[in-house]
N, C-alpha and C. Protein backbone atom coordinates (compact mmCIF):
# COMPACT_ATOMS: atom_id res chain seq x y z
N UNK A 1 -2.42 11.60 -3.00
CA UNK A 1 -2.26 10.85 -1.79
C UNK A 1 -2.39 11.82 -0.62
N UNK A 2 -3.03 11.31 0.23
CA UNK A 2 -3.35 12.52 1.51
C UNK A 2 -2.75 11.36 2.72
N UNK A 3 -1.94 12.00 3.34
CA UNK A 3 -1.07 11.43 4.98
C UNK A 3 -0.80 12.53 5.69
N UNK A 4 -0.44 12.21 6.82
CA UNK A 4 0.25 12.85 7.64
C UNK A 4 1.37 12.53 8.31
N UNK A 5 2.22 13.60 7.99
CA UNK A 5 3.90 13.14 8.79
C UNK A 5 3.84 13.75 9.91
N UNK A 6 4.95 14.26 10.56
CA UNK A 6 5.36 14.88 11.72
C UNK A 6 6.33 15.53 11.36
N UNK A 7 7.57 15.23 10.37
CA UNK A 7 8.66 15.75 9.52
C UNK A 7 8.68 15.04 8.19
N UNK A 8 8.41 16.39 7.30
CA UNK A 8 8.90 16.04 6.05
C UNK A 8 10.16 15.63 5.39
N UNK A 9 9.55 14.50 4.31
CA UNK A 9 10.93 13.61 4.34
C UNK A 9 11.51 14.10 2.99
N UNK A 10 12.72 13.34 2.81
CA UNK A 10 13.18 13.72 1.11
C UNK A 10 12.55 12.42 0.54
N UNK A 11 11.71 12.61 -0.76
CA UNK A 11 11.25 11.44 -1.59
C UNK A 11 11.74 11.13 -2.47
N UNK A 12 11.83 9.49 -3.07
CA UNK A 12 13.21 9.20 -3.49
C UNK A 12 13.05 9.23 -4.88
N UNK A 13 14.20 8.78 -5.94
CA UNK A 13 14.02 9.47 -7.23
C UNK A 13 12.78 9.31 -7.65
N UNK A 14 11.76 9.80 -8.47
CA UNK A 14 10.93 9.44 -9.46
C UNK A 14 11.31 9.11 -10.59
N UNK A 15 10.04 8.52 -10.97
CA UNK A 15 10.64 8.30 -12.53
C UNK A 15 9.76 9.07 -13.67
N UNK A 16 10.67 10.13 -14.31
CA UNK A 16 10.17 10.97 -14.73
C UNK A 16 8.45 10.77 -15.63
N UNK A 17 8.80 9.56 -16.18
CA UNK A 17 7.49 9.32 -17.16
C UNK A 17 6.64 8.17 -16.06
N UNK A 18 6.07 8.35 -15.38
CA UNK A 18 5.22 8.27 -14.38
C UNK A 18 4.85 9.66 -12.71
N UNK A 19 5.73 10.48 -13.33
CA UNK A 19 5.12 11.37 -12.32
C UNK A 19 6.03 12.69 -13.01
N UNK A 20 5.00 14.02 -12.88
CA UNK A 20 6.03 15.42 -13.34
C UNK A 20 6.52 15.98 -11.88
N UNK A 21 5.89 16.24 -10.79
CA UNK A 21 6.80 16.06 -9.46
C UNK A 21 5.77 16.10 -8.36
N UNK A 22 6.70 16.51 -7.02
CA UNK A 22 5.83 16.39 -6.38
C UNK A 22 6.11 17.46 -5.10
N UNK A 23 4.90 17.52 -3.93
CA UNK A 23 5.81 18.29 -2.88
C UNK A 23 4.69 18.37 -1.65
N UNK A 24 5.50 19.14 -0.82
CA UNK A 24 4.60 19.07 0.30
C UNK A 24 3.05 19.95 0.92
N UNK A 25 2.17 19.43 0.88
CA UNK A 25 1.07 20.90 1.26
C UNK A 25 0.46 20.49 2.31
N UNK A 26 -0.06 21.74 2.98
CA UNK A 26 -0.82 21.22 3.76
C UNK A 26 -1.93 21.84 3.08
N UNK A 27 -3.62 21.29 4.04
CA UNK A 27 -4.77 21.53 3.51
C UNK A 27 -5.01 23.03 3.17
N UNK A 28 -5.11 23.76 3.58
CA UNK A 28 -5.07 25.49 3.70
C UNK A 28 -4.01 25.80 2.18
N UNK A 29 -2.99 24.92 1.73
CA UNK A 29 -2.35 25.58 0.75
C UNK A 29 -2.11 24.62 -0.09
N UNK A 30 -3.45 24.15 -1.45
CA UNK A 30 -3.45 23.28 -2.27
C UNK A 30 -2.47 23.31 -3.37
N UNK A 31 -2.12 22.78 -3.86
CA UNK A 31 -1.72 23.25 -5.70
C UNK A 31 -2.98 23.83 -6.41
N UNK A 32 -2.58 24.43 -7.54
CA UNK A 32 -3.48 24.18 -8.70
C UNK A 32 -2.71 23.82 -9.58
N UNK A 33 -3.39 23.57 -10.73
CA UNK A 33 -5.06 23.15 -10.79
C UNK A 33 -4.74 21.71 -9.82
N UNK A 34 -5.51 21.36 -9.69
CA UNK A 34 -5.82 19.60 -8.49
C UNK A 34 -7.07 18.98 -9.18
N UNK A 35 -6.59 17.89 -8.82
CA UNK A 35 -7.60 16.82 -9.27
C UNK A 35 -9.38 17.06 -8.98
N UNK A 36 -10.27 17.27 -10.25
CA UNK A 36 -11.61 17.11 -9.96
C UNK A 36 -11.98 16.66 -8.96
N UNK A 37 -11.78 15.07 -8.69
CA UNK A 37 -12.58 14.74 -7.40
C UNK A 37 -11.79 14.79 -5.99
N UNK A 38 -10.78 15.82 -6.10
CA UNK A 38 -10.35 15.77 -4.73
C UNK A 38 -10.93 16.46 -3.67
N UNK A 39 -12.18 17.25 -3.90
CA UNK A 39 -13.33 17.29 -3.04
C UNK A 39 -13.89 15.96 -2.40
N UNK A 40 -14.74 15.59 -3.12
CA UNK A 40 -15.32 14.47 -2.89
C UNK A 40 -14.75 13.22 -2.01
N UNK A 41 -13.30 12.96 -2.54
CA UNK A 41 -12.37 11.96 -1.99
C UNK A 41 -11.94 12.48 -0.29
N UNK A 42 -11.74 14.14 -0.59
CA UNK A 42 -10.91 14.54 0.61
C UNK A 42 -12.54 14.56 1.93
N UNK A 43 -13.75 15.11 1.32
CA UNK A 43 -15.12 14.43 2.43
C UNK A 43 -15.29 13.33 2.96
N UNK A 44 -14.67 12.43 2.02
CA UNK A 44 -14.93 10.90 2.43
C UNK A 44 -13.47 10.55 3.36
N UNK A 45 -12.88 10.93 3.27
CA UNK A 45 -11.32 10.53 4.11
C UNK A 45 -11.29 11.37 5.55
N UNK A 46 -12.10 12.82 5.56
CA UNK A 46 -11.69 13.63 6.77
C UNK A 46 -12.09 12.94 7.55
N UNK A 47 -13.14 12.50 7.86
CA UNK A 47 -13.41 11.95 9.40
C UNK A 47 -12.47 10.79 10.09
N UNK A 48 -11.49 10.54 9.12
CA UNK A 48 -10.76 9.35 9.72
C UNK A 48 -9.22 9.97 10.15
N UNK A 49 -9.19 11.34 9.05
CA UNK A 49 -7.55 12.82 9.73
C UNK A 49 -8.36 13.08 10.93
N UNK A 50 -9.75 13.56 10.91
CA UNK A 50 -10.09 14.10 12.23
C UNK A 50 -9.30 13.42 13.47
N UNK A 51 -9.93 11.66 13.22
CA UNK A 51 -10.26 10.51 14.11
C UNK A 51 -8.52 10.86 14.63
N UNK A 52 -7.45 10.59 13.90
CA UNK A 52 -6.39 10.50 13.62
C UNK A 52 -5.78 11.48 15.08
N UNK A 53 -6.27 12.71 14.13
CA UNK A 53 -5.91 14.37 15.39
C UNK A 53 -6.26 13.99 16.61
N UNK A 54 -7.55 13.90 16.70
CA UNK A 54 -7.99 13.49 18.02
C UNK A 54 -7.16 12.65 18.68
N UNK A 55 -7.02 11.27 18.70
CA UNK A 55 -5.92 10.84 19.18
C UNK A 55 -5.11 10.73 19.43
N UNK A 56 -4.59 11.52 18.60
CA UNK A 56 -2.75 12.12 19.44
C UNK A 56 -2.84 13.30 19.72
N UNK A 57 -3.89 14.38 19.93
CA UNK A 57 -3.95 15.32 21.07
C UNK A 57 -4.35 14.26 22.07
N UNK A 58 -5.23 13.88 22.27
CA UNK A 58 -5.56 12.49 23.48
C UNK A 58 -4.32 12.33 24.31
N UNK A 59 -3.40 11.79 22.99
CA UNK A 59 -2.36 10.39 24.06
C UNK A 59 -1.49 11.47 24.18
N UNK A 60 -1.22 12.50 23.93
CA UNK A 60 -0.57 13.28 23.84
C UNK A 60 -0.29 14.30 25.89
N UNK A 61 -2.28 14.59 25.99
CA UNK A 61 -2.42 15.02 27.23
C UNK A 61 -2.55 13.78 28.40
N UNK A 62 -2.59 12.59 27.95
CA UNK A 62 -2.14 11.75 28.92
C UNK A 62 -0.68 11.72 29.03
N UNK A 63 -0.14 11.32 28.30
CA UNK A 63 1.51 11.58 28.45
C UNK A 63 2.35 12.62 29.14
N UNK A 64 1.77 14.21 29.24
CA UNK A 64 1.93 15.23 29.59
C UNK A 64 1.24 15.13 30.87
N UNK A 65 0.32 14.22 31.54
CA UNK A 65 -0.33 14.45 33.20
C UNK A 65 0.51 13.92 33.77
């Protein structure tokens, strides 16, 4: 799953036999090993984190004039 917070949260129990765990990364510091197509998936999704960034630097320097 790829999102973006602002503050990382605590996530609530798992259940062991559907997930071994989990945690926080950002792009620059993946796990390994990672999923085969999380290339492919993460090309097709950036332009919409870009879209994302952009806009709250945006509303960000309107808010700040």
């Amino acid at each position: 799953m790829v999102g973006y917070v602002d503050n990382e949260f605590k996530v609530p129990n798992l259940k062991l036999d559907e997930n071994d765990s989990y945690g926080w990364f950002s792009k620059n510091n993946l796990p390994s090993p990672i999923h085969p197509k999380w290339s492919s998936t993460y090309e097709f999704i950036k332009p919409l984190l870009d879209l994302r960034e952009a806009i709250k630097k945006n509303f960000n320097k309107l808010i700040n004039e």
